[in-house]
C-alpha atoms as a PDB file:
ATOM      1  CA  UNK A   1      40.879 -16.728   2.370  1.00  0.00           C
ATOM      2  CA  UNK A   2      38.613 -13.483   1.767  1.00  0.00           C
ATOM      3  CA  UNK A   3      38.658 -13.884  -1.953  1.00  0.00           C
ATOM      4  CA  UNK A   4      37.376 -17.420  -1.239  1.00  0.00           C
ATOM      5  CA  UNK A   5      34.992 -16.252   0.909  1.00  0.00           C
ATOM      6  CA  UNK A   6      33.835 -13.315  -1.217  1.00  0.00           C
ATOM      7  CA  UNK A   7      33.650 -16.055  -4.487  1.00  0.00           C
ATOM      8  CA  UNK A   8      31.302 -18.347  -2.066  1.00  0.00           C
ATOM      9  CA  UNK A   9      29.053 -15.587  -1.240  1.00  0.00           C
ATOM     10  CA  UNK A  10      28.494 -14.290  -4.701  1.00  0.00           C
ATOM     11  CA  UNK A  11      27.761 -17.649  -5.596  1.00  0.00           C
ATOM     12  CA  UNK A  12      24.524 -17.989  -2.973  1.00  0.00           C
ATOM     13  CA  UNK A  13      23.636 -14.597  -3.720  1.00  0.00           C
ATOM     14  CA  UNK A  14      23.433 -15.469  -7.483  1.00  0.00           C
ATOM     15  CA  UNK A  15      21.885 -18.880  -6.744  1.00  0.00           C
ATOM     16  CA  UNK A  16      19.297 -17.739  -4.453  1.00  0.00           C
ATOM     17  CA  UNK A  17      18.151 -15.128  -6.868  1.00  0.00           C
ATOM     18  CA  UNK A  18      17.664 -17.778  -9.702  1.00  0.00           C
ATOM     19  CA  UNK A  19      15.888 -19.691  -7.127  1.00  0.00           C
ATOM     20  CA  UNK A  20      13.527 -16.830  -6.355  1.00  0.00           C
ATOM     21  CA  UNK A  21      12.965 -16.082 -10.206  1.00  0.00           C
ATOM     22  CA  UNK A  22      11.058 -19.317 -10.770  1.00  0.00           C
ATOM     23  CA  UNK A  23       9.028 -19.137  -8.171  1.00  0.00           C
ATOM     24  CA  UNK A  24       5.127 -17.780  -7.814  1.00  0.00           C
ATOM     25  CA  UNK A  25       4.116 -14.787  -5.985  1.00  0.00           C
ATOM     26  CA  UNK A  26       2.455 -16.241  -2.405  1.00  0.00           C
ATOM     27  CA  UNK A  27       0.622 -13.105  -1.794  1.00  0.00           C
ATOM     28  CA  UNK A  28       0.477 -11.179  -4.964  1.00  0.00           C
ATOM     29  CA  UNK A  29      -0.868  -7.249  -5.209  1.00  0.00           C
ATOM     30  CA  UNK A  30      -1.991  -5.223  -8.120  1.00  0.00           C
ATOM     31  CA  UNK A  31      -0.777  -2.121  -8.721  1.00  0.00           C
ATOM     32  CA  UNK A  32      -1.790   0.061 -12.061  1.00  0.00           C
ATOM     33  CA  UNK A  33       0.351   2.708 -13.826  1.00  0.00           C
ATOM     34  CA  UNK A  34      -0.032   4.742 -17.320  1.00  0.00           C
ATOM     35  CA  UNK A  35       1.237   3.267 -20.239  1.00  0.00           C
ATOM     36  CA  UNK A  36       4.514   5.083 -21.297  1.00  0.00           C
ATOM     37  CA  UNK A  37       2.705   4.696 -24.686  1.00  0.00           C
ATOM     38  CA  UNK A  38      -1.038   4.149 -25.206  1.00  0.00           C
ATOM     39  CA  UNK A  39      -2.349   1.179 -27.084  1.00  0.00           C
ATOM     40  CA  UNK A  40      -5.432   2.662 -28.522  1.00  0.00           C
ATOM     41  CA  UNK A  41      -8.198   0.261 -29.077  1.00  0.00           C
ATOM     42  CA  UNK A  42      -7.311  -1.819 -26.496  1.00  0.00           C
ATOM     43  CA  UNK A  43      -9.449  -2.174 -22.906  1.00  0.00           C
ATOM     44  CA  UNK A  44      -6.006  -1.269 -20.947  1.00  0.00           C
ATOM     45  CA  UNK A  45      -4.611   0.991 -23.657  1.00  0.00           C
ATOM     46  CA  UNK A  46      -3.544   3.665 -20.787  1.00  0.00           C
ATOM     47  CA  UNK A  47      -3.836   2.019 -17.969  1.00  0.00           C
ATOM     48  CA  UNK A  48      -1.842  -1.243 -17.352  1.00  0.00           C
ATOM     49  CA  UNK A  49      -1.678  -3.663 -14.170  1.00  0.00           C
ATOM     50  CA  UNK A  50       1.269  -4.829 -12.697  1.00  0.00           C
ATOM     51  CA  UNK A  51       1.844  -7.968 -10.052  1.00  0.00           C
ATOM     52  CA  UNK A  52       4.162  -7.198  -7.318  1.00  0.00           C
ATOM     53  CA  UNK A  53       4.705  -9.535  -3.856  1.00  0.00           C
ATOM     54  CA  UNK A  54       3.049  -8.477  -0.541  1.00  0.00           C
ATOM     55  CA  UNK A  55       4.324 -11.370   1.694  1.00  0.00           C
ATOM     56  CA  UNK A  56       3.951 -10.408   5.182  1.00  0.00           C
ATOM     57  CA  UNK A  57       2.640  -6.776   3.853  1.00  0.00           C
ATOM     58  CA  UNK A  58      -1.227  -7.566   2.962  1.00  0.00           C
ATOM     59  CA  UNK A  59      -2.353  -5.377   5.395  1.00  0.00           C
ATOM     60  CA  UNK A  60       0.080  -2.605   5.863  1.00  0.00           C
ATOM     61  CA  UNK A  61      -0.808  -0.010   3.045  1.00  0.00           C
ATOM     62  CA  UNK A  62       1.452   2.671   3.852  1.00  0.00           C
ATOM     63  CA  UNK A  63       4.291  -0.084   2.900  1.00  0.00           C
ATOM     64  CA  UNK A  64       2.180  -1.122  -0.295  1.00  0.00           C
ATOM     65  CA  UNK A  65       1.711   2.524  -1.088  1.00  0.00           C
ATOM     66  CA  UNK A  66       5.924   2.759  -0.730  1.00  0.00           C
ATOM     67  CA  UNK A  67       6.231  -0.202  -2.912  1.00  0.00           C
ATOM     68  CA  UNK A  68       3.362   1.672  -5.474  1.00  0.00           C
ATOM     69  CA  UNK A  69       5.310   4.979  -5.580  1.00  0.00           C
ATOM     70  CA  UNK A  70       8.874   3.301  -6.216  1.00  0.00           C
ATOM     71  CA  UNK A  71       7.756   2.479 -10.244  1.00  0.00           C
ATOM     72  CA  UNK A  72       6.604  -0.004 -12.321  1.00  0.00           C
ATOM     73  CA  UNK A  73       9.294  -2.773 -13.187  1.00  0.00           C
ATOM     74  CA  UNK A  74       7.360  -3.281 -16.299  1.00  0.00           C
ATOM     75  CA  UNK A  75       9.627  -0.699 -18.546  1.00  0.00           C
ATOM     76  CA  UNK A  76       6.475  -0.283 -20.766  1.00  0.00           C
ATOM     77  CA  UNK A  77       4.925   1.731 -17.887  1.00  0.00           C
ATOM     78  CA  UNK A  78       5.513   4.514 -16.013  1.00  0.00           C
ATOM     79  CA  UNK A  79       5.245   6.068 -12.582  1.00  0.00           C
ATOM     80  CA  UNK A  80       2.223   7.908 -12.470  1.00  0.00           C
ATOM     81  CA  UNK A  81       4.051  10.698 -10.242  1.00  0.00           C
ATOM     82  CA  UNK A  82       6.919  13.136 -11.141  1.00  0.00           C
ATOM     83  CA  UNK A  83      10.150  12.628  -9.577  1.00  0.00           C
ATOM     84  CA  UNK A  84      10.047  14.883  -6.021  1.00  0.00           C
ATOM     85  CA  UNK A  85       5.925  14.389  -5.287  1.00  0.00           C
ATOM     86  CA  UNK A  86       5.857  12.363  -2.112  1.00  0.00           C
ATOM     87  CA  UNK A  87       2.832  11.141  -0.115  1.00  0.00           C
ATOM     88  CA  UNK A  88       2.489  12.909   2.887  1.00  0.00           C
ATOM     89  CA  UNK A  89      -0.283  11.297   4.727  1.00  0.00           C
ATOM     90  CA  UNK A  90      -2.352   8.170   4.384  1.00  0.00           C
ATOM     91  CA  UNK A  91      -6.080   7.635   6.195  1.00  0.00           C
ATOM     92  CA  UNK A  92      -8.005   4.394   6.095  1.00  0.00           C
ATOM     93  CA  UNK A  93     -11.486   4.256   7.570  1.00  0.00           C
ATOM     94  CA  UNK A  94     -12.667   0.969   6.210  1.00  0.00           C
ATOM     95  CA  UNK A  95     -14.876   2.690   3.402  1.00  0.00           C
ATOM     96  CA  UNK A  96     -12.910   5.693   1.849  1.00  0.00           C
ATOM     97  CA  UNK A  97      -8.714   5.567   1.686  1.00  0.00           C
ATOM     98  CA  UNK A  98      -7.454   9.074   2.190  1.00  0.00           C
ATOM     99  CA  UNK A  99      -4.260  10.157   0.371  1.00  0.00           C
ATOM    100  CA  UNK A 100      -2.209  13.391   0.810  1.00  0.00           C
ATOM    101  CA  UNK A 101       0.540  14.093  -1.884  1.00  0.00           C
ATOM    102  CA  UNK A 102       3.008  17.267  -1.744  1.00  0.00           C
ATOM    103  CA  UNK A 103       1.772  19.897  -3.918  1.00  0.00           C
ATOM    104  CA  UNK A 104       1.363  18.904  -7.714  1.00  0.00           C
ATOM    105  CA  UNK A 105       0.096  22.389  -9.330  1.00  0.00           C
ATOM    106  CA  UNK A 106       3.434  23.000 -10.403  1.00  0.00           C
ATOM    107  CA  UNK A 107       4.797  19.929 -12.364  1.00  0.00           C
ATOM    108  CA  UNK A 108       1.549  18.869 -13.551  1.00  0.00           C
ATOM    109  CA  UNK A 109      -1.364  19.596 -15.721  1.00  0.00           C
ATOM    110  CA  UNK A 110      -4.971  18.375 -14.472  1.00  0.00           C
ATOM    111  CA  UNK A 111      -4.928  15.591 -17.181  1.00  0.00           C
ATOM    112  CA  UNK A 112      -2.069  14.257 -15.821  1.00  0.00           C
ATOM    113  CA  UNK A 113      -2.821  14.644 -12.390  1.00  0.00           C
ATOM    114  CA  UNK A 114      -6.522  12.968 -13.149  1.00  0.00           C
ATOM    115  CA  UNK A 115      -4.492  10.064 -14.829  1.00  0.00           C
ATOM    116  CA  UNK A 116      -2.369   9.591 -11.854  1.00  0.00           C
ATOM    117  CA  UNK A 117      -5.593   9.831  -9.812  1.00  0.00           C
ATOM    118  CA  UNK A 118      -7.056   7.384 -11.430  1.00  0.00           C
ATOM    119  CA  UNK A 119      -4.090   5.018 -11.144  1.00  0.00           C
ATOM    120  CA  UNK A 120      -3.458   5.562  -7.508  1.00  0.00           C
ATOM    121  CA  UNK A 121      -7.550   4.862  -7.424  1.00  0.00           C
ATOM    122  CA  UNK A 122      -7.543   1.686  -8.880  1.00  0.00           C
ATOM    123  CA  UNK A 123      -4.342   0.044  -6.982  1.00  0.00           C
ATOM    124  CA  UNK A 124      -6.080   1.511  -3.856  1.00  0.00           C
ATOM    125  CA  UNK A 125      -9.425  -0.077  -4.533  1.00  0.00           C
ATOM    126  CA  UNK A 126      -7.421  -3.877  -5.414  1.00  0.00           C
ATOM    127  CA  UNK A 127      -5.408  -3.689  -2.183  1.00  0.00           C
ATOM    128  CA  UNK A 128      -8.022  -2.766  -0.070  1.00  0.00           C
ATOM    129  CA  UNK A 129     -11.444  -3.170   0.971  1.00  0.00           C
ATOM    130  CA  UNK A 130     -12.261   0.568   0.129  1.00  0.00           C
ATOM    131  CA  UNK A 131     -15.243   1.409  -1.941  1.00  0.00           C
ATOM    132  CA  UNK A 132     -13.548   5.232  -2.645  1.00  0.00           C
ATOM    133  CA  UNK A 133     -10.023   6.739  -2.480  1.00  0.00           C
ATOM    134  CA  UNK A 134      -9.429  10.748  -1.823  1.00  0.00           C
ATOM    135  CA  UNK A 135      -6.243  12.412  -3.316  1.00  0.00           C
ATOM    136  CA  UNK A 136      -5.658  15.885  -1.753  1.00  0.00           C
ATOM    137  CA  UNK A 137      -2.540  17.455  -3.337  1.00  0.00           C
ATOM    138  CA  UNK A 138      -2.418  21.425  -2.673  1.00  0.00           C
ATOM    139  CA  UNK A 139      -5.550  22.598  -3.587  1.00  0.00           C
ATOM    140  CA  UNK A 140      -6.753  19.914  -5.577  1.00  0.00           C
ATOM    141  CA  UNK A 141      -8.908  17.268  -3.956  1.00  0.00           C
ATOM    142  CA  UNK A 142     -10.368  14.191  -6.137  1.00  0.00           C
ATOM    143  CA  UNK A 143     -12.605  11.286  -4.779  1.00  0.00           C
ATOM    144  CA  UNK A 144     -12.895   8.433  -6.945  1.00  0.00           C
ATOM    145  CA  UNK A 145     -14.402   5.198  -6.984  1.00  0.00           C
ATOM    146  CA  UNK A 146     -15.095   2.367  -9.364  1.00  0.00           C
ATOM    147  CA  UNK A 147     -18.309   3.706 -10.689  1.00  0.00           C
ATOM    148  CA  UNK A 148     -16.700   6.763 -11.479  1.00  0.00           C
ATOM    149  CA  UNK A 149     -13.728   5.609 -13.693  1.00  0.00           C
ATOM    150  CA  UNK A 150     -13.944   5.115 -17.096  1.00  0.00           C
ATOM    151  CA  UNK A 151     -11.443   2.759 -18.605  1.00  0.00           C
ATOM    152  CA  UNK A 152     -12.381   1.928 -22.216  1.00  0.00           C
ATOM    153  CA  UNK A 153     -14.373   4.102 -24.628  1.00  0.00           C
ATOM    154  CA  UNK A 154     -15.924   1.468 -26.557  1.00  0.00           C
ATOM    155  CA  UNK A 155     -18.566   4.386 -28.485  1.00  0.00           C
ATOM    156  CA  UNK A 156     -15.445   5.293 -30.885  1.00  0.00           C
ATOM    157  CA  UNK A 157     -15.145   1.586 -32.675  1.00  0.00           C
ATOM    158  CA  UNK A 158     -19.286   2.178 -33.378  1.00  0.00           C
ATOM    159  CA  UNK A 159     -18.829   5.701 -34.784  1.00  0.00           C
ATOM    160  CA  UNK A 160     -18.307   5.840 -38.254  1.00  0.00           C
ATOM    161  CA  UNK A 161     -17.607   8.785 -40.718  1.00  0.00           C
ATOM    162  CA  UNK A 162     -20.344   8.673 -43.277  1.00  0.00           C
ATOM    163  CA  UNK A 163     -19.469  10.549 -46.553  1.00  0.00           C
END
């Protein structure tokens, strides 16, 4: 009888997930991470966006944030974060988000921490109505906003080397 019973429920848990699989995000977020390797050239070479589902969540950005610092499912990007750097606090006040990370100093450089600024940025600007987003991690304080981020340096295709 509990084998039966065990069989039956694998079966719904398998069918439900196939079920799921098919069907479109109701509430879909975007959340950006570093490419694990960069497509030069191309407009989201380093950068790359990634859907996820925020049914029931839309509003509630320390559990979009959670989501955010879990990973990318997308195995071509990466986690903008090492392993062991937490967020510690989160502020909203309608115009700036406000994001406190565990000290990064030691197990990153400032490129990659400006990268992983940049990426926290940009999902924090598409799942809220912020116009700029604060990182404070140790001493190091960024504020960015979309004016402020470059994406695409499109003066290298018009350069030329002239002989």
């Amino acid at each position: 009888m509990k084998r039966l019973f065990c069989l039956i429920l694998a079966l719904c848990l398998l069918l439900s997930g196939c079920a799921l699989s098919g069907e479109r995000m109701k509430d879909p977020v975007t959340f950006y991470y570093p490419r694990r390797e960069y497509q030069y050239g191309a407009a989201d070479g380093v950068i790359a966006s990634e859907q996820r589902e925020a049914s029931g969540h839309r509003r509630d950005l320390n559990y979009l944030l959670a989501l955010y610092f879990m990973g990318p499912n997308d195995e071509a990007l990466s986690s903008p974060l090492p392993r062991g750097v937490r967020f510690v606090k989160v502020g909203h006040d309608g115009t700036t988000v406000t994001l406190e990370l565990t000290d990064t100093a030691q197990s990153m450089t400032e490129a990659e921490f400006t990268l992983a600024c940049a990426c926290i940025t940009m999902t924090c600007l598409s799942i809220t109505e912020a116009k700029n987003v604060t990182i404070i991690s140790g001493s190091r304080t960024v504020t960015m906003n979309q004016d402020n981020l470059t994406l695409y340096d499109s003066n290298t295709e018009a350069t030329e080397e002239t002989q």
